[in-house]
N, C-alpha and C. Protein backbone atom coordinates (compact mmCIF):
# COMPACT_ATOMS: atom_id res chain seq x y z
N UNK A 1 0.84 -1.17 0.00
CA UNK A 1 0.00 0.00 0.00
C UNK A 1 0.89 1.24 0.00
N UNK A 2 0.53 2.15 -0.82
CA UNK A 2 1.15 3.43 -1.05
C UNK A 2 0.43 4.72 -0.10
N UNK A 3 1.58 5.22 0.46
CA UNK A 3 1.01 6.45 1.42
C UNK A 3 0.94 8.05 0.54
N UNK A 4 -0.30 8.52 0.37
CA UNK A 4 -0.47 9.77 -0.55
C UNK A 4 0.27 11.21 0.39
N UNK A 5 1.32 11.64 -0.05
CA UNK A 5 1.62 12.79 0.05
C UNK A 5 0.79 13.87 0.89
N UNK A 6 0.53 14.23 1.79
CA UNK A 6 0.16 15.41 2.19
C UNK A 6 0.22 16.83 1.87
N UNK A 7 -0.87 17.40 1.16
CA UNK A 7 -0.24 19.08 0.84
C UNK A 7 -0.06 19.65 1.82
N UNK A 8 0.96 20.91 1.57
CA UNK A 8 1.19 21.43 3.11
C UNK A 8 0.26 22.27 3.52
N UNK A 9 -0.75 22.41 2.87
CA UNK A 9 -1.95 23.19 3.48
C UNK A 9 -3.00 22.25 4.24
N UNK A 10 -2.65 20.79 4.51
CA UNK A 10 -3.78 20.07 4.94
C UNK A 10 -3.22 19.70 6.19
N UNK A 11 -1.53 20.33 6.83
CA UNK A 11 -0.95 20.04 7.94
C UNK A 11 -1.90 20.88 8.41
N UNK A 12 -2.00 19.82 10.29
CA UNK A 12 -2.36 20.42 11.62
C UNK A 12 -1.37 21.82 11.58
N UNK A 13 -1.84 22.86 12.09
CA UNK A 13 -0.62 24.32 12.56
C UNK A 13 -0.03 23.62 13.59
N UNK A 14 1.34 23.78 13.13
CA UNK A 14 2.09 23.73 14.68
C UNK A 14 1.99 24.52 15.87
N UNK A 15 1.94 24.19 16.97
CA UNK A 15 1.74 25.02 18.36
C UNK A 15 3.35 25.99 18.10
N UNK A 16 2.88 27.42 18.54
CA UNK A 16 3.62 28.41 19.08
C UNK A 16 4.25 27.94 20.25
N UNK A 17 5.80 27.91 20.20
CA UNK A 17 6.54 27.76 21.30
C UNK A 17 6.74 29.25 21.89
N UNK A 18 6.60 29.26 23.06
CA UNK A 18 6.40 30.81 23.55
C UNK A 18 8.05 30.94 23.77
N UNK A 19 8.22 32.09 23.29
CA UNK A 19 9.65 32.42 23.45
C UNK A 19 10.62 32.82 24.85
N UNK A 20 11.67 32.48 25.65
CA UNK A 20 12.00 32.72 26.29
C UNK A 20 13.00 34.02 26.49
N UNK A 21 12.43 34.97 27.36
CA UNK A 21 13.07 36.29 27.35
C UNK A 21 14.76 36.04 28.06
N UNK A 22 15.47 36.31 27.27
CA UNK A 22 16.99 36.20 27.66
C UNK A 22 17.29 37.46 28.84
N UNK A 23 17.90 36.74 29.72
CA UNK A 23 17.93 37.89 31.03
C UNK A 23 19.38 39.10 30.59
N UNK A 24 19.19 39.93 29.83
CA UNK A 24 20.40 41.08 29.65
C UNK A 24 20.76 42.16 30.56
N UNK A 25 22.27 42.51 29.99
CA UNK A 25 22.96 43.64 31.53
C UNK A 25 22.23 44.65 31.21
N UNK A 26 22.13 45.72 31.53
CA UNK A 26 21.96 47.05 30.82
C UNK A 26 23.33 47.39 29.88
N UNK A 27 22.75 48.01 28.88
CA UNK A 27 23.56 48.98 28.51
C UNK A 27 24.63 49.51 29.10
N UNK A 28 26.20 49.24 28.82
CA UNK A 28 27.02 50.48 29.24
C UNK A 28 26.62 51.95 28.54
N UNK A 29 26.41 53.00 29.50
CA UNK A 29 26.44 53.84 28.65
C UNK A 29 26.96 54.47 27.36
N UNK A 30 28.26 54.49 27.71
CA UNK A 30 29.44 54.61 26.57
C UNK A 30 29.39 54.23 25.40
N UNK A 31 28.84 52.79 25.83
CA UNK A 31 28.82 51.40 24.14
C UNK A 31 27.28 51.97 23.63
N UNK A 32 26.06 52.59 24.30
CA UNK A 32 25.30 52.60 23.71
C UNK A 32 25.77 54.28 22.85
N UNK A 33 26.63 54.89 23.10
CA UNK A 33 26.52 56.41 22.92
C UNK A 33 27.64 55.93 21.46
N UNK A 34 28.12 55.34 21.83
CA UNK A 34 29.32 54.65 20.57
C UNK A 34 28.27 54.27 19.25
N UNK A 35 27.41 53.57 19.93
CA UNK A 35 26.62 52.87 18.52
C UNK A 35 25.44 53.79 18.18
N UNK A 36 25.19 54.75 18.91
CA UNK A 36 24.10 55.89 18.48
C UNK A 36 25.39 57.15 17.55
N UNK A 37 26.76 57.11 17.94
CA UNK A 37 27.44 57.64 17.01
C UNK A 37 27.40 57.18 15.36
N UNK A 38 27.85 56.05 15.63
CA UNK A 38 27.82 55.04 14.60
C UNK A 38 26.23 54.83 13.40
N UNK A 39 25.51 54.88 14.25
CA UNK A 39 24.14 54.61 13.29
C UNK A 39 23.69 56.54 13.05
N UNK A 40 24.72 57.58 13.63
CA UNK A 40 24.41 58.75 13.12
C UNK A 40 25.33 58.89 11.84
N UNK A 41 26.20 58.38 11.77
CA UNK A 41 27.34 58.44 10.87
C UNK A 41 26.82 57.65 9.56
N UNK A 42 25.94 56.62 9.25
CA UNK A 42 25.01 56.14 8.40
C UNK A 42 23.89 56.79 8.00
N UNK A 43 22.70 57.17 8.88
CA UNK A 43 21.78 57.44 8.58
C UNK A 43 21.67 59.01 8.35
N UNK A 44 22.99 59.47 8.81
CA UNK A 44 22.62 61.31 8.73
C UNK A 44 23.82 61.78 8.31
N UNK A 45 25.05 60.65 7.31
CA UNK A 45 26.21 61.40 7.13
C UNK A 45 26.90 62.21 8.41
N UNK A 46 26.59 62.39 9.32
CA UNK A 46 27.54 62.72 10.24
C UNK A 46 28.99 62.51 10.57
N UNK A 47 29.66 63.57 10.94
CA UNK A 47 31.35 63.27 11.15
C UNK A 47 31.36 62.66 12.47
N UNK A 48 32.13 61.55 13.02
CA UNK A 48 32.27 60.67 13.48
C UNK A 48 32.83 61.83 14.81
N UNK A 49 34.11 62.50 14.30
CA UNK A 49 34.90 63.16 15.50
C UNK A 49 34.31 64.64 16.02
N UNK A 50 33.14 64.76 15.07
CA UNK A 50 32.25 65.90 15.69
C UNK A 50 31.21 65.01 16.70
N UNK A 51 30.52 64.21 16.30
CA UNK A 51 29.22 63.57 16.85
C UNK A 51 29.65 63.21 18.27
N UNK A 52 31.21 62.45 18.33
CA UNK A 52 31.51 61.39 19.87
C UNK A 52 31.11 62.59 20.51
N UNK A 53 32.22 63.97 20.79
CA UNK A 53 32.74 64.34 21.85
C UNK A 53 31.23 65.40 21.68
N UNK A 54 30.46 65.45 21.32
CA UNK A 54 29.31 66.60 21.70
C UNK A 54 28.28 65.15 22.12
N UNK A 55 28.19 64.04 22.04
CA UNK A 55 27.26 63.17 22.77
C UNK A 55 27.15 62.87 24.16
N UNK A 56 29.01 63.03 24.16
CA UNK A 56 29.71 62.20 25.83
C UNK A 56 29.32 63.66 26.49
N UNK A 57 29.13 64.78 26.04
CA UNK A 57 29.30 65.84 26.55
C UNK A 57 27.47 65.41 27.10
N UNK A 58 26.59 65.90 26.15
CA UNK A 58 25.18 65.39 26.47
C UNK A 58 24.86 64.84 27.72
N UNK A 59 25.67 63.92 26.85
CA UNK A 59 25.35 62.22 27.94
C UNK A 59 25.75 62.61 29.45
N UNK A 60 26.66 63.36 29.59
CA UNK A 60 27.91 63.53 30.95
C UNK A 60 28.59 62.49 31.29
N UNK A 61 29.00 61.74 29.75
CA UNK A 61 29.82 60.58 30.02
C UNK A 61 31.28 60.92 30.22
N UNK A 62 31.87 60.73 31.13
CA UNK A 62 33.33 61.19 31.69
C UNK A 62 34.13 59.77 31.76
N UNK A 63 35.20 59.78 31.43
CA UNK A 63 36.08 59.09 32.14
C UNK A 63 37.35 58.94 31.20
N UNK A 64 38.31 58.08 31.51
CA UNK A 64 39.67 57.51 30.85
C UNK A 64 39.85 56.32 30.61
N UNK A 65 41.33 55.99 30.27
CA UNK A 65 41.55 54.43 29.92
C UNK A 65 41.96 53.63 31.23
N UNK A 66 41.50 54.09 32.54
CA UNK A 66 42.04 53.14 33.77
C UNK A 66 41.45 51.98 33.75
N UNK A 67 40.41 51.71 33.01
CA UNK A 67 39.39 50.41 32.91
C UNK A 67 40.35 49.59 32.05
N UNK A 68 41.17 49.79 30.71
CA UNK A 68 41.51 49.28 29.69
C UNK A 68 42.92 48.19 30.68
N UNK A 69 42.85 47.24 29.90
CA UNK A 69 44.06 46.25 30.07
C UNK A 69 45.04 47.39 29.73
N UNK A 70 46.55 46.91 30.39
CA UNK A 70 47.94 47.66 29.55
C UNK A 70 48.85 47.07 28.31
N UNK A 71 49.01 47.98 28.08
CA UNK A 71 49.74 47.19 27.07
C UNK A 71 50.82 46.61 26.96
């Protein structure tokens, strides 16, 4: 006996697996002010070395390289 093909419109819908929300850090500030530079520098032609230092200014993002490994 031969089994007839199923069209795929005569499949049961598969059940929705409900998605599990991934637990994330916040945002460093910095990295988000970096990539709002970055997607200004695409979407609005913007100069890269005008945009940082008037955002961090905005932002009142301060700091140095004491965080960075040495070299």
């Amino acid at each position: 006996m031969t089994r007839r093909k199923r069209s795929p419109d005569s499949r049961p819908p598969r059940p929705v697996k409900p998605r599990h929300r991934q637990h994330r850090r916040p945002l460093d500030p910095a990295r988000r002010a970096a990539f709002d530079v970055l997607r200004a520098v695409t979407e609005r032609d913007a100069y890269p070395n005008l945009a940082l230092p008037a955002l961090l200014r905005e932002r009142r993002i301060r700091g140095g390289t004491r965080h960075l490994p040495p070299n």
